[in-house]
Protein backbone atom coordinates (compact mmCIF):
# COMPACT_ATOMS: atom_id res chain seq x y z
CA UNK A 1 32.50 -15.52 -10.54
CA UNK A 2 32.66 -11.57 -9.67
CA UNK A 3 35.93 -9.97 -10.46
CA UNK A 4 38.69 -12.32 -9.24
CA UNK A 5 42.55 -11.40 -8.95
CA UNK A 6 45.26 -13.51 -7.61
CA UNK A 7 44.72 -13.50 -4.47
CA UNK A 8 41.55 -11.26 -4.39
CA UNK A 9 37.98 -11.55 -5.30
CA UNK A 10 35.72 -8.54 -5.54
CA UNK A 11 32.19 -9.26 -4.96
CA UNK A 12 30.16 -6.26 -6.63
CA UNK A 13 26.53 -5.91 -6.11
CA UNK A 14 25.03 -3.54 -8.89
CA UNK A 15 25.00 0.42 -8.28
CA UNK A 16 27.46 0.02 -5.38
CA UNK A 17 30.56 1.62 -7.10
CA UNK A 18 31.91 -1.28 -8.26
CA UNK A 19 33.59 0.13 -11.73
CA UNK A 20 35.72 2.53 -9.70
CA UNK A 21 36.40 -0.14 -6.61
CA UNK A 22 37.98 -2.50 -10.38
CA UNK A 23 39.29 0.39 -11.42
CA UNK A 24 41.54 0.89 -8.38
CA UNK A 25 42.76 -2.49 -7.57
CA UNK A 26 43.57 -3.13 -11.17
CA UNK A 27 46.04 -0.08 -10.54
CA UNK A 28 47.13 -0.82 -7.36
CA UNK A 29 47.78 -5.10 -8.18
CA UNK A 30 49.06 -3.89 -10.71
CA UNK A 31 47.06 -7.03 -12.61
CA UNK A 32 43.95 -7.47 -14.68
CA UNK A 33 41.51 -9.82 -13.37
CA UNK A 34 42.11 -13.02 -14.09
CA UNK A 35 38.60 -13.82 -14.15
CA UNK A 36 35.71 -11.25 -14.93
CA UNK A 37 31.82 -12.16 -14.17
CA UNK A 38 30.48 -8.81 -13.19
CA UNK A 39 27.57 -9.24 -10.29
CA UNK A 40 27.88 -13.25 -11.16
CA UNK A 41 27.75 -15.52 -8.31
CA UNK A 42 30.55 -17.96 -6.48
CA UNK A 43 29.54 -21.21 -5.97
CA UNK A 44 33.09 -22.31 -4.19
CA UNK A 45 34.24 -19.89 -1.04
CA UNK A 46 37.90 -20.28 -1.37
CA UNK A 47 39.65 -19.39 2.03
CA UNK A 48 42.94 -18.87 0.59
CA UNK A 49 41.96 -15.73 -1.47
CA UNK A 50 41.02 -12.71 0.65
CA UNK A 51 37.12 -11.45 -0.31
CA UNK A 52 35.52 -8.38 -0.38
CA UNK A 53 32.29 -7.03 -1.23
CA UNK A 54 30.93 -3.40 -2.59
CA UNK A 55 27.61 -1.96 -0.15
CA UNK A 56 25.35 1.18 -0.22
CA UNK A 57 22.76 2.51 1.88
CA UNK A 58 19.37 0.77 0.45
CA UNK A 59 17.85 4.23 0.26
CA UNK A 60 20.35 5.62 -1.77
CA UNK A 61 20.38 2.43 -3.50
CA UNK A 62 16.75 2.50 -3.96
CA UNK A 63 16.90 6.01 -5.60
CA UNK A 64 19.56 5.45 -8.17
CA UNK A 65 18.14 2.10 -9.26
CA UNK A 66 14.52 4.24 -9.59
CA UNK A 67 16.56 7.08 -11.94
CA UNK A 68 18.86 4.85 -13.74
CA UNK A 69 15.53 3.51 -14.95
CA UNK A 70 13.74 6.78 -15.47
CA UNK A 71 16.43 6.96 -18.24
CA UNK A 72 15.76 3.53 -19.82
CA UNK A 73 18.66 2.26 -18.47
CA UNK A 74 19.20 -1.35 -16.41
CA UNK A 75 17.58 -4.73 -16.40
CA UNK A 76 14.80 -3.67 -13.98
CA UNK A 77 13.43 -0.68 -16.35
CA UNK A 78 13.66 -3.37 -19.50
CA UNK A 79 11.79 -5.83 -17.52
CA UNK A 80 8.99 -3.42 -16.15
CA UNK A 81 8.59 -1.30 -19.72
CA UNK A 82 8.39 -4.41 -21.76
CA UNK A 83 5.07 -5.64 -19.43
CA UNK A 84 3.94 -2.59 -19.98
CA UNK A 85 4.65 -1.17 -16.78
CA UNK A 86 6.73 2.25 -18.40
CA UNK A 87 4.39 4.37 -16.74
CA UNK A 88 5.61 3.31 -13.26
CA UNK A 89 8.76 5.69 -13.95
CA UNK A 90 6.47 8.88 -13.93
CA UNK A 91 6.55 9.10 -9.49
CA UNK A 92 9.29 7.46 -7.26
CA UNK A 93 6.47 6.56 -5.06
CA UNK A 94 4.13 4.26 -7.68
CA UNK A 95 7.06 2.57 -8.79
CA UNK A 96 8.22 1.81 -5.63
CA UNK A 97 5.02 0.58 -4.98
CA UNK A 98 5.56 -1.79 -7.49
CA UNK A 99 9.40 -2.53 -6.91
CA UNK A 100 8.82 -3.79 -3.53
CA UNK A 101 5.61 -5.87 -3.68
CA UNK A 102 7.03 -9.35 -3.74
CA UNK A 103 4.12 -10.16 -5.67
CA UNK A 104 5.62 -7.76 -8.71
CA UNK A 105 9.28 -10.50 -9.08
CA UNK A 106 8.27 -11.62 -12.60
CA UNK A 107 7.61 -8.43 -13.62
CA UNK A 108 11.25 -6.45 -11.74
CA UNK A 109 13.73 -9.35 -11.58
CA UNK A 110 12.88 -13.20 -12.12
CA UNK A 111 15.75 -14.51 -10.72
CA UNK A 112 14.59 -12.93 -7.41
CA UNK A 113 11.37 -14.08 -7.64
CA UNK A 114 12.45 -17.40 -8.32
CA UNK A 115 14.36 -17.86 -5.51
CA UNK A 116 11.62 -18.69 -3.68
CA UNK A 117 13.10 -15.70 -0.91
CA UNK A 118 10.67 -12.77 -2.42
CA UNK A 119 8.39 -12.87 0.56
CA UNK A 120 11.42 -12.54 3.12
CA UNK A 121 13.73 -9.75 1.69
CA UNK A 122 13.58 -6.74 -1.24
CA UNK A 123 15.34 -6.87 -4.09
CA UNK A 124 18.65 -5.12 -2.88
CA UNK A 125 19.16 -7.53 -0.20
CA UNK A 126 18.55 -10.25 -2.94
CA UNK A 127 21.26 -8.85 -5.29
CA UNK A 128 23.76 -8.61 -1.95
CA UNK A 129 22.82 -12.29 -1.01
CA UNK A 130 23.51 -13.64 -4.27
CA UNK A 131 26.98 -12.33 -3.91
CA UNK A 132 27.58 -12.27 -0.44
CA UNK A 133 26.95 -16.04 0.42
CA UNK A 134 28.51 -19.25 -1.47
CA UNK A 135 26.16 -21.77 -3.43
CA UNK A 136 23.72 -19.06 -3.01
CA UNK A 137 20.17 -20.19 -5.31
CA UNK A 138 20.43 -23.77 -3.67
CA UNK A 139 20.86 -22.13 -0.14
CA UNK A 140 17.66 -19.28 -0.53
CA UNK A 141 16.05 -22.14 -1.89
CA UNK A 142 16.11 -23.50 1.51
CA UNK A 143 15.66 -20.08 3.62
CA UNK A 144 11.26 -19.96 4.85
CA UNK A 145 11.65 -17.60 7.03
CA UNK A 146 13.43 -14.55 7.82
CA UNK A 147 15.72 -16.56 10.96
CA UNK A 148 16.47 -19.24 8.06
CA UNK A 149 18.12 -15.86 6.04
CA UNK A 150 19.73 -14.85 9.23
CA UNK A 151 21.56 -18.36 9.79
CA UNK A 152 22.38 -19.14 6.39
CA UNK A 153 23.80 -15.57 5.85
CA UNK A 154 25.66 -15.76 8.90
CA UNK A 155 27.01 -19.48 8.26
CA UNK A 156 27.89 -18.81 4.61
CA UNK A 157 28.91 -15.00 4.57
CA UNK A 158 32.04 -15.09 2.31
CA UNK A 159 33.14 -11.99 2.38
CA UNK A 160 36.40 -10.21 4.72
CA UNK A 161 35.90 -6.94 4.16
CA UNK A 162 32.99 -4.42 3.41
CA UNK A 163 33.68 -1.70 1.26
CA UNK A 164 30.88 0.98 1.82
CA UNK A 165 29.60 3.37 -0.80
CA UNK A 166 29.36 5.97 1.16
CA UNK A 167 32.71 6.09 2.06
CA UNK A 168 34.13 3.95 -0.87
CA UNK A 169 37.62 5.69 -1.26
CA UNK A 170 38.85 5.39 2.10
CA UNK A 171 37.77 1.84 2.90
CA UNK A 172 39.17 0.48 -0.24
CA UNK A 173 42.66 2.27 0.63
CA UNK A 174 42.01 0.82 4.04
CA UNK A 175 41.57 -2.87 2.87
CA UNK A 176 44.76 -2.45 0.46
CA UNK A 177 46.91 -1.24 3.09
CA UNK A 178 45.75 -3.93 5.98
CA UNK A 179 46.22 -6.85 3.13
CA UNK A 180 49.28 -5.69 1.82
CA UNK A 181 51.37 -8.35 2.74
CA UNK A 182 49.14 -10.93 1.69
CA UNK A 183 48.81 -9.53 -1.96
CA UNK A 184 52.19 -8.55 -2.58
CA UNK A 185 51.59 -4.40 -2.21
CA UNK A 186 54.39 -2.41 -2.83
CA UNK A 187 53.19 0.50 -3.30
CA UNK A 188 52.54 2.95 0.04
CA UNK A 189 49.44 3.98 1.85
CA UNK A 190 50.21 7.56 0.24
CA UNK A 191 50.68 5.89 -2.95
CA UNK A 192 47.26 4.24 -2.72
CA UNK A 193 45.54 7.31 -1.58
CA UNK A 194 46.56 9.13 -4.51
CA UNK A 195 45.02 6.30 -6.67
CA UNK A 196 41.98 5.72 -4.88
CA UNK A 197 41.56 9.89 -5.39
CA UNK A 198 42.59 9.90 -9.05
CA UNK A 199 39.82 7.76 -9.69
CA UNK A 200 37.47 9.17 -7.70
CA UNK A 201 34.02 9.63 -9.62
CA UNK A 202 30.39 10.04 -9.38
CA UNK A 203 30.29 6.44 -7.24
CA UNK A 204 33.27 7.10 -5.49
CA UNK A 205 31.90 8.70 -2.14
CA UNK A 206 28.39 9.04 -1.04
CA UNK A 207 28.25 10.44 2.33
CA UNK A 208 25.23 12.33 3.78
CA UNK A 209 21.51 10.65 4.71
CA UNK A 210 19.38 10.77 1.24
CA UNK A 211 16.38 12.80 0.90
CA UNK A 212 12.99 10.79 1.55
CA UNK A 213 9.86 10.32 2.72
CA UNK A 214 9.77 9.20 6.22
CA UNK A 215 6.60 7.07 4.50
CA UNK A 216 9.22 5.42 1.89
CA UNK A 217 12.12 5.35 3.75
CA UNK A 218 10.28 2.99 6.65
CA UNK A 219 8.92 0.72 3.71
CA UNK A 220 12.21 0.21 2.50
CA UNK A 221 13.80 -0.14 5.61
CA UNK A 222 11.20 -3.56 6.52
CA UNK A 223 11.84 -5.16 2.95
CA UNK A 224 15.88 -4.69 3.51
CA UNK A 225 16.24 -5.11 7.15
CA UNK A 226 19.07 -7.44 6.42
CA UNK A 227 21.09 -4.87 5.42
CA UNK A 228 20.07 -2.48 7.88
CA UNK A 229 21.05 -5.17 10.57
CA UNK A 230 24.46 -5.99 8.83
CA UNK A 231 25.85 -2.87 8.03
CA UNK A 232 24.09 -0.44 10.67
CA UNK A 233 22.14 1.89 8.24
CA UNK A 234 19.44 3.97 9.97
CA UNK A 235 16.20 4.47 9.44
């Protein structure tokens, strides 16, 4: 069930910086997790452990996914060069042609398209719902339309806090220093800055609007809208 501490669980979507978010609360707990599913899903919300959850800008998200597979890397590249779809990788453009036709989920992620929620979101918002809400297969397996995702997102959202990508340092410091109390933080706020920074990597801030056609970045946009809705990211 994600990464779980006492008294924390980390929810962390892929290619949202969640190796450096683990790396920094191990340090700052000072604990290993006591439980380690990376991007599995929570069945049980429990109310007594605080929650947070690891988010990027869909674009951005979008772009890495496309070049982590342009290097054979990632579950999505495996899937689409073992149908025979390699060739996909040769223009951002074709394969996101193919990434976000919900009629391509067998061939990019079958767990998405067998979630029966294909038609209503992309793939990132997928990957964020399957962490982001409790019991989540039986629940999309109920969501027709895009108000069902709405309600049921809004009814079963587990998460407290939303660590952005884009400014991944500073909201994790902010989280640790807001919750210190509740999980036993010693350390200071200067103390956790100078973590958060010696761990800073390539994930650890993304800040600036990514390059893109206005063309891709409007497609994108109307297959994620949920997270453009949640999290305020502009088109």
């Amino acid at each position: 069930m994600a990464v779980v501490f006492e008294g924390l669980v980390y929810l962390d979507p892929q290619k949202t910086g969640s190796t450096y978010v683990e790396e920094v609360l191990i340090e700052v707990l000072g604990q290993e997790p006591v439980m380690r599913n990376r991007h599995g899903v929570i069945n049980q919300h429990d109310p007594s452990l605080l929650h947070c959850i690891s988010v990027r800008d869909p674009w951005a998200q979008y772009l890495s996914l496309y070049r982590y597979g342009v290097d054979r890397h990632g579950g999505v590249s495996k899937n689409l060069r073992q149908s025979g779809n390699g060739a996909v990788y040769d223009d951002f453009g074709t394969w996101l042609d193919v990434v976000l036709d919900p009629a391509n989920t067998a061939l990019v992620a079958g767990r998405w398209g067998t979630s029966g929620i294909a038609p209503l979101v992309g793939l990132q918002t997928f990957r964020y719902l399957r962490l982001a809400i409790s019991r989540p297969f039986p629940r999309m397996a109920t969501m027709k339309t895009v108000e069902d995702v709405r309600a049921q997102h809004a009814e079963h959202k587990m998460w407290d806090v939303a660590l952005r990508t884009e400014s991944l340092a500073d909201d994790v410091v902010d989280m640790l220093d807001a919750h210190r109390d509740r999980l036993g933080i010693t350390k200071s706020r200067e103390e956790i800055e100078a973590i958060a920074r010696s761990h800073a990597g390539a994930n650890a801030s993304k800040s600036g609007r990514v390059g893109m056609d206005a063309e891709h970045r409007a497609r994108i946009a109307e297959r994620e809208w949920l997270l453009l809705e949640e999290f305020g990211y502009q088109v």
